[in-house]
N, C-alpha and C. Protein backbone atom coordinates (compact mmCIF):
# COMPACT_ATOMS: atom_id res chain seq x y z
N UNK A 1 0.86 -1.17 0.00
CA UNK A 1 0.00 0.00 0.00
C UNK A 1 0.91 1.24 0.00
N UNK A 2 0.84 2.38 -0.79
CA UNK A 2 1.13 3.45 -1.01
C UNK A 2 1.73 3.84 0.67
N UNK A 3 2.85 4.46 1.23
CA UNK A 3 2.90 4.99 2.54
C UNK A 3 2.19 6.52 2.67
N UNK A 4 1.70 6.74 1.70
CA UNK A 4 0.94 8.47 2.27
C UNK A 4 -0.42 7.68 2.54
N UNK A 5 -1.11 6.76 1.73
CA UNK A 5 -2.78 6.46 1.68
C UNK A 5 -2.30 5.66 2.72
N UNK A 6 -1.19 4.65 3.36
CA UNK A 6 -1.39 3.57 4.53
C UNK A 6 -1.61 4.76 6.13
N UNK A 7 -1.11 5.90 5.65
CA UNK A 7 -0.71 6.80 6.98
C UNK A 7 -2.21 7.33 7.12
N UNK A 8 -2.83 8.17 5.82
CA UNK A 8 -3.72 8.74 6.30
C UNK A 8 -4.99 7.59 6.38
N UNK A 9 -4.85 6.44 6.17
CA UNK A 9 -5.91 5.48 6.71
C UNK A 9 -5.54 4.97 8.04
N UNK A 10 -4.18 4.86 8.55
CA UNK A 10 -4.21 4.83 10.30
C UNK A 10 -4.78 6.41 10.78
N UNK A 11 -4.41 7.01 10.46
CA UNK A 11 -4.85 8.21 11.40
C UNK A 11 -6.40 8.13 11.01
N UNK A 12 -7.18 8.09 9.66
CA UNK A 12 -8.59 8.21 9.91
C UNK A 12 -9.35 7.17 10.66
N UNK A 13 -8.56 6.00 10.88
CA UNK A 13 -9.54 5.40 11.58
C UNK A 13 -8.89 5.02 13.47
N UNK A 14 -7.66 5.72 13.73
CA UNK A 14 -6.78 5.63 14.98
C UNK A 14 -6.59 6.85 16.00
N UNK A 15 -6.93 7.85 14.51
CA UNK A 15 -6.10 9.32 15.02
C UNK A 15 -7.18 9.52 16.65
N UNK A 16 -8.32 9.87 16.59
CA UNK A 16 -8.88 10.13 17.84
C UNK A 16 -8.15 9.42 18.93
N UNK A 17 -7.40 8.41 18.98
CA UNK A 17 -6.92 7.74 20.04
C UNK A 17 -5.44 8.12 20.75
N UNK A 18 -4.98 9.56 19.65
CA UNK A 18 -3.74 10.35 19.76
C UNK A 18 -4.06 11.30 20.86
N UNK A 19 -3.24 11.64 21.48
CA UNK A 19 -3.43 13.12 22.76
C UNK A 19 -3.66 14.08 21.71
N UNK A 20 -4.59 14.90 22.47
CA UNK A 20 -4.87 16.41 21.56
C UNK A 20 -3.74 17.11 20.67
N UNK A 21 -2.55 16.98 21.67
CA UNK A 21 -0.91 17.67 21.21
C UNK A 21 -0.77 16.95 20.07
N UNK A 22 -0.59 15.42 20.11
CA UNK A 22 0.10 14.81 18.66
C UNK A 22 -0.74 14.75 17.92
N UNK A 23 -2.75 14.89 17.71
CA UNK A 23 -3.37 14.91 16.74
C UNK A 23 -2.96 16.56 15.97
N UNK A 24 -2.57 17.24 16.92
CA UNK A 24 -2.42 18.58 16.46
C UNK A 24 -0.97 18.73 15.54
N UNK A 25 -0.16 18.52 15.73
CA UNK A 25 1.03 17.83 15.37
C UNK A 25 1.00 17.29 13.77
N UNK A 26 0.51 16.10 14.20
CA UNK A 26 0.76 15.15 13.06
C UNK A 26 -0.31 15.99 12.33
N UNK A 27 -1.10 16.44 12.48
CA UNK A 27 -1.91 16.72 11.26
C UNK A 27 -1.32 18.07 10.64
N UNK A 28 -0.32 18.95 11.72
CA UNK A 28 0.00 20.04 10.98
C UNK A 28 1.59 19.31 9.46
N UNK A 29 1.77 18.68 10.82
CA UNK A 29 3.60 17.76 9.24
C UNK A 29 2.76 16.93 7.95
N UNK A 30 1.96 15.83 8.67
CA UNK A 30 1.84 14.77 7.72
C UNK A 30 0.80 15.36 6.59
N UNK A 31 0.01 16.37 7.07
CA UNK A 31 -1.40 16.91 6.16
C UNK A 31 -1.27 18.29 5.98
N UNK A 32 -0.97 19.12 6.54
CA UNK A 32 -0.69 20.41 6.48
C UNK A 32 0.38 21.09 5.52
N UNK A 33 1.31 20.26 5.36
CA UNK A 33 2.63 20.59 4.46
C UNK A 33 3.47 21.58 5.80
N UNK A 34 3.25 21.07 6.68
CA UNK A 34 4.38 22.26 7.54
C UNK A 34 5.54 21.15 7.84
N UNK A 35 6.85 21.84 7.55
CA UNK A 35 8.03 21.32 7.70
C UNK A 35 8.08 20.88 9.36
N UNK A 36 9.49 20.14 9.27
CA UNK A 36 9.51 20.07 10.78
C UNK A 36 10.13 21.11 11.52
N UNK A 37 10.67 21.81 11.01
CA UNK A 37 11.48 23.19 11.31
C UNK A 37 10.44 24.52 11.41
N UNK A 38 9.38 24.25 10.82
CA UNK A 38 7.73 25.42 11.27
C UNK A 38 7.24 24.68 12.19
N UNK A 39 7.32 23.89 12.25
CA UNK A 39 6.05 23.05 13.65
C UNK A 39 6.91 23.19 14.46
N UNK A 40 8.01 23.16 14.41
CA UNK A 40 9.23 23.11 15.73
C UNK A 40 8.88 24.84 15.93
N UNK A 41 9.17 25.66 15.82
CA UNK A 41 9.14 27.09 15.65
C UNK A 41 7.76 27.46 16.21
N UNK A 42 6.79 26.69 15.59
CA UNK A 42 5.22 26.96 16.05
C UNK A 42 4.68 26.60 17.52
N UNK A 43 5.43 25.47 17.89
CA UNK A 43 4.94 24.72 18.82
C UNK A 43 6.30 24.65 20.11
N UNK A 44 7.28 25.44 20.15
CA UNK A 44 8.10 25.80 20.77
C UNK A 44 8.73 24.65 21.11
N UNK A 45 9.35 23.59 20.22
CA UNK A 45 9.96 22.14 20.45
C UNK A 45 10.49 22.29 19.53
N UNK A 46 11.83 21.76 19.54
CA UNK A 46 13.06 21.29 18.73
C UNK A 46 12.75 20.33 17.37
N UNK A 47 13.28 20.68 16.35
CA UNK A 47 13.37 19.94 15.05
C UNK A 47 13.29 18.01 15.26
N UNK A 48 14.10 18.15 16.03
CA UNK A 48 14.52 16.91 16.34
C UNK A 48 13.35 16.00 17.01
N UNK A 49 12.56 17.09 18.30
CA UNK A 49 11.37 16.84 18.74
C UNK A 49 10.37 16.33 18.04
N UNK A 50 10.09 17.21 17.67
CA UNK A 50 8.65 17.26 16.00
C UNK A 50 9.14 15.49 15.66
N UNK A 51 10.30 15.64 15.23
CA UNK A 51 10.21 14.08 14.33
C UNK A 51 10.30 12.93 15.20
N UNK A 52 11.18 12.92 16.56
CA UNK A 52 10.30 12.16 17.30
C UNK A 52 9.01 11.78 17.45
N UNK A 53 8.51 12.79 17.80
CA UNK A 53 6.59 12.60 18.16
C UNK A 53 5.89 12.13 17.15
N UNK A 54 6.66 12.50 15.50
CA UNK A 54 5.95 11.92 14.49
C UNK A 54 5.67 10.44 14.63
N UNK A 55 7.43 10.25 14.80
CA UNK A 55 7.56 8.97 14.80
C UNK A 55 6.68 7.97 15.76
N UNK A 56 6.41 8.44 17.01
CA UNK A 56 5.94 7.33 17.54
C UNK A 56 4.76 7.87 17.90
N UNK A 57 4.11 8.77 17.13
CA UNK A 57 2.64 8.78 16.99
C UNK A 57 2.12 7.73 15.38
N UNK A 58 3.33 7.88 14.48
CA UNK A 58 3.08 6.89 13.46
C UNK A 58 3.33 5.52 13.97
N UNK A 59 4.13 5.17 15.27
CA UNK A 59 3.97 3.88 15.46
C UNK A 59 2.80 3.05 16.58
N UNK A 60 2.72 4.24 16.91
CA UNK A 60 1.29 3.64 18.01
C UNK A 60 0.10 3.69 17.10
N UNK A 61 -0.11 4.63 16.20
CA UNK A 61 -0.90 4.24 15.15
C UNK A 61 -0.98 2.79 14.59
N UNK A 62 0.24 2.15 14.06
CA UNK A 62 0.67 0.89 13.88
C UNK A 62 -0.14 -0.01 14.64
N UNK A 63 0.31 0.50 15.90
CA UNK A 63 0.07 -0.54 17.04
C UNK A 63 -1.35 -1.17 17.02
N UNK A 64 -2.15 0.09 17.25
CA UNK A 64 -3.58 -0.10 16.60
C UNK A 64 -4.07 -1.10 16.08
N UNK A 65 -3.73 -0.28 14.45
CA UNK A 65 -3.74 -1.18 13.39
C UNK A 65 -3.42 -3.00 14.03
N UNK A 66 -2.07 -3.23 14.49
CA UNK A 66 -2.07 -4.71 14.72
C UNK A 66 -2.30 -5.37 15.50
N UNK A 67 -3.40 -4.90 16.83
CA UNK A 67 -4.16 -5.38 17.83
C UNK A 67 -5.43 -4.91 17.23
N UNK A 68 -6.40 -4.54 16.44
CA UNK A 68 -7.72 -4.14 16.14
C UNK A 68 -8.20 -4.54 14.85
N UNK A 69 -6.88 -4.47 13.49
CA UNK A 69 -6.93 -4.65 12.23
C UNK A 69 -8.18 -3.96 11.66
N UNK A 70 -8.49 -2.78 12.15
CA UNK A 70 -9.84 -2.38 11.63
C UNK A 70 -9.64 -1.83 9.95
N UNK A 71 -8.42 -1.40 9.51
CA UNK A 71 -7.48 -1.28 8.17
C UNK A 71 -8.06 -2.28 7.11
N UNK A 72 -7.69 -3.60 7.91
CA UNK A 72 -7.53 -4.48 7.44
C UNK A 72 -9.41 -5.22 6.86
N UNK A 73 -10.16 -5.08 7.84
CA UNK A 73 -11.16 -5.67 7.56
C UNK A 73 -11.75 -4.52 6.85
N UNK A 74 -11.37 -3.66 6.57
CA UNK A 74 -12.28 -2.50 5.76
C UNK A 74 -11.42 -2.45 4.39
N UNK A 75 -10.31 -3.37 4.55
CA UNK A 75 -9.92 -2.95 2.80
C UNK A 75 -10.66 -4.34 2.60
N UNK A 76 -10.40 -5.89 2.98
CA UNK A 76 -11.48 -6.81 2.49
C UNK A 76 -12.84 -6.51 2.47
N UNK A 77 -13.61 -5.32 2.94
CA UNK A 77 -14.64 -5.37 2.83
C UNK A 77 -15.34 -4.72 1.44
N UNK A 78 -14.56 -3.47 1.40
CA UNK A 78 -14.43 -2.97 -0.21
C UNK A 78 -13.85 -3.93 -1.28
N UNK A 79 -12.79 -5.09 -0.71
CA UNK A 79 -13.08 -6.00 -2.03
C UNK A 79 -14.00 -6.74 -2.10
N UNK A 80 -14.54 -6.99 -0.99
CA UNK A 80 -16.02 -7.75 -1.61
C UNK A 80 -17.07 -7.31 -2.10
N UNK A 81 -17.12 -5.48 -1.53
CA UNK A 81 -18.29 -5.20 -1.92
C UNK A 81 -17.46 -5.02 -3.98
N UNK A 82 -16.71 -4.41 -4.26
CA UNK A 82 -16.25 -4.73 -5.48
C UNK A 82 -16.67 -6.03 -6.03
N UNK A 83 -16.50 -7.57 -5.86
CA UNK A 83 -16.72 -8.47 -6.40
C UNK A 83 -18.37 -8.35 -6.50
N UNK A 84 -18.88 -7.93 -5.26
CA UNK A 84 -20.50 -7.94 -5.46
C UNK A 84 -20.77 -7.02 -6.11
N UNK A 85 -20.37 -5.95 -7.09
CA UNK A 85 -21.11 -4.78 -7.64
C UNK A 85 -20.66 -5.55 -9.42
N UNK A 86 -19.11 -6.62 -9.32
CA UNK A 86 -19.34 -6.89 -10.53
C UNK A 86 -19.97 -8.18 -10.97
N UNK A 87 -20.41 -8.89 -9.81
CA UNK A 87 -21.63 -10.41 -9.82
C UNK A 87 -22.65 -9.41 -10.29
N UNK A 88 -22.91 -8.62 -9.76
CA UNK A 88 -24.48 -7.60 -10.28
C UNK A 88 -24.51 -7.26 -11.36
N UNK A 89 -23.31 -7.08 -12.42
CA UNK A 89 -22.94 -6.20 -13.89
C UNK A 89 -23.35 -7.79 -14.25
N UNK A 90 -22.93 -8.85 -13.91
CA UNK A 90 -22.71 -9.98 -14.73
C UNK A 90 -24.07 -10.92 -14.72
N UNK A 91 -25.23 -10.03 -13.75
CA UNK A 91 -26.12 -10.41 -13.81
C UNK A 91 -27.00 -10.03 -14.73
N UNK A 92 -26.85 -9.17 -15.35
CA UNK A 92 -27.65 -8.49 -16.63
C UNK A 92 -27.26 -9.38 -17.76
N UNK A 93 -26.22 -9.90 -17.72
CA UNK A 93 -25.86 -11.48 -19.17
C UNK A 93 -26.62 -12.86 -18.22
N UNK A 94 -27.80 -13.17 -19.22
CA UNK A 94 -29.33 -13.77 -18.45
C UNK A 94 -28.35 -15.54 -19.05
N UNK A 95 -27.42 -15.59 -19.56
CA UNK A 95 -26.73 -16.50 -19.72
C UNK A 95 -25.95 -16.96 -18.77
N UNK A 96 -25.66 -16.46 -17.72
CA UNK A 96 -24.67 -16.76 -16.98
C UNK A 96 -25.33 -16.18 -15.09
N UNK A 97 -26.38 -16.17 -15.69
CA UNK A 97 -27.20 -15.89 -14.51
C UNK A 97 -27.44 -16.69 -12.94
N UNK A 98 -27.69 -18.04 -13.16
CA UNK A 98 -27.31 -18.98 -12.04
C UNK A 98 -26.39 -18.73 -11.39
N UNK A 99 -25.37 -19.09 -12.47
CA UNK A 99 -23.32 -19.33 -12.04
C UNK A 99 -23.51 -17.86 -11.00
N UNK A 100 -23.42 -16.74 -11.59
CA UNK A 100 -23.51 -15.39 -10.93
C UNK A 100 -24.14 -15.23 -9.41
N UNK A 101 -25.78 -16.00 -9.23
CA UNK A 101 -26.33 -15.87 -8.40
C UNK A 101 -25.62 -16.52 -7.41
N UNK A 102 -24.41 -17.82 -7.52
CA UNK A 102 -24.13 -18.60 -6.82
C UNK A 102 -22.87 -18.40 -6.40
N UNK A 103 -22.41 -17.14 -6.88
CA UNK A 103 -21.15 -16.57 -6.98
C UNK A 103 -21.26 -15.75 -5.63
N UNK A 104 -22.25 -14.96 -5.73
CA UNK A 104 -23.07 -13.73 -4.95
C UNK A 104 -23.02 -14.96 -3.63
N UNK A 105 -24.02 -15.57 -3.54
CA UNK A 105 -24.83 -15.74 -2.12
C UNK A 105 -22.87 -16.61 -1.43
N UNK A 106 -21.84 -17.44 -1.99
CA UNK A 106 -20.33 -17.53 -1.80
C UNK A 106 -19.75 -16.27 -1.17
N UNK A 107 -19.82 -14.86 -1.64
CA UNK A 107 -19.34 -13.99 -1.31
C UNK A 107 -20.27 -13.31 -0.39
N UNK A 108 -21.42 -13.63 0.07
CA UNK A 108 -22.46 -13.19 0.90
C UNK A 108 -22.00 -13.58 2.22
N UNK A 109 -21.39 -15.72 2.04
CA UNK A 109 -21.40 -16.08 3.11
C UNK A 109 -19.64 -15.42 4.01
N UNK A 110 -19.01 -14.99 2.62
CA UNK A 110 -17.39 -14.61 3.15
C UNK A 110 -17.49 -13.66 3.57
N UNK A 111 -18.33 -12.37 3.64
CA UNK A 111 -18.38 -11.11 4.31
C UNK A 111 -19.08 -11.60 5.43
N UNK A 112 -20.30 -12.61 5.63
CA UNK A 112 -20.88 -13.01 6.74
C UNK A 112 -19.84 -13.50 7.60
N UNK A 113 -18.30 -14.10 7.67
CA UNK A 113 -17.71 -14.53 8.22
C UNK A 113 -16.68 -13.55 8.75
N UNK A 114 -16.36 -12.60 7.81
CA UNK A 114 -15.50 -11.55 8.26
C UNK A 114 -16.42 -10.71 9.06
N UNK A 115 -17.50 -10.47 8.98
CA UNK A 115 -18.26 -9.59 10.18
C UNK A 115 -18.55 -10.57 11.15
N UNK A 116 -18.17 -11.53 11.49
CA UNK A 116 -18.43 -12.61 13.04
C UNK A 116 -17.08 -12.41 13.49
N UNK A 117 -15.82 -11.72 12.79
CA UNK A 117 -14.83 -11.80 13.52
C UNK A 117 -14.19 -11.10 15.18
């Protein structure tokens, strides 16, 4: 996964779980375009600081992510709903209509299993 789209999908679904300071922070470096040398300047902490705090506000983010996997079950969930939007295209060819339906209620029961997790 891309590291800008893996970052801003931990923070959209982690960031609330950051102290007020590092949501304020990380959102001014990682989203804001402010260097670490303006946020250091802005926020009266050292260059060196700033990229600390990045750092292990990007790794408790992590952490998250690998005790909760909520990342994880929401990118399989968009691939299924993907496979189910193209069983639905493939349901309009009245030839292949069964196979399709039986395709669907398969991928019905695999999202039914990933939401019991």
């Amino acid at each position: 996964m891309d590291k800008i789209l893996e970052e801003s999908l931990l923070y959209d679904f982690y960031g609330e779980l950051l102290t007020p300071k590092q949501r304020e922070i990380y959102e001014s470096v990682r989203f804001g375009d402010l260097s670490l040398s303006e946020a250091a300047e802005e926020y009266g902490v050292s260059r060196q600081g700033i990229h600390d705090m990045i750092r292990r506000s990007t790794r408790t983010l992590e952490k998250y992510e690998e005790k909760l996997g909520l990342i994880a079950q929401f990118t399989e969930m968009k691939r299924i709903a993907g496979e189910i939007k193209r069983c639905c295209a493939e349901l309009e060819n009245v030839a292949r209509k069964e196979e399709t339906l039986r395709e669907l209620r398969s991928i019905a029961d695999l999202s039914d299993k990933l939401l019991d997790l």
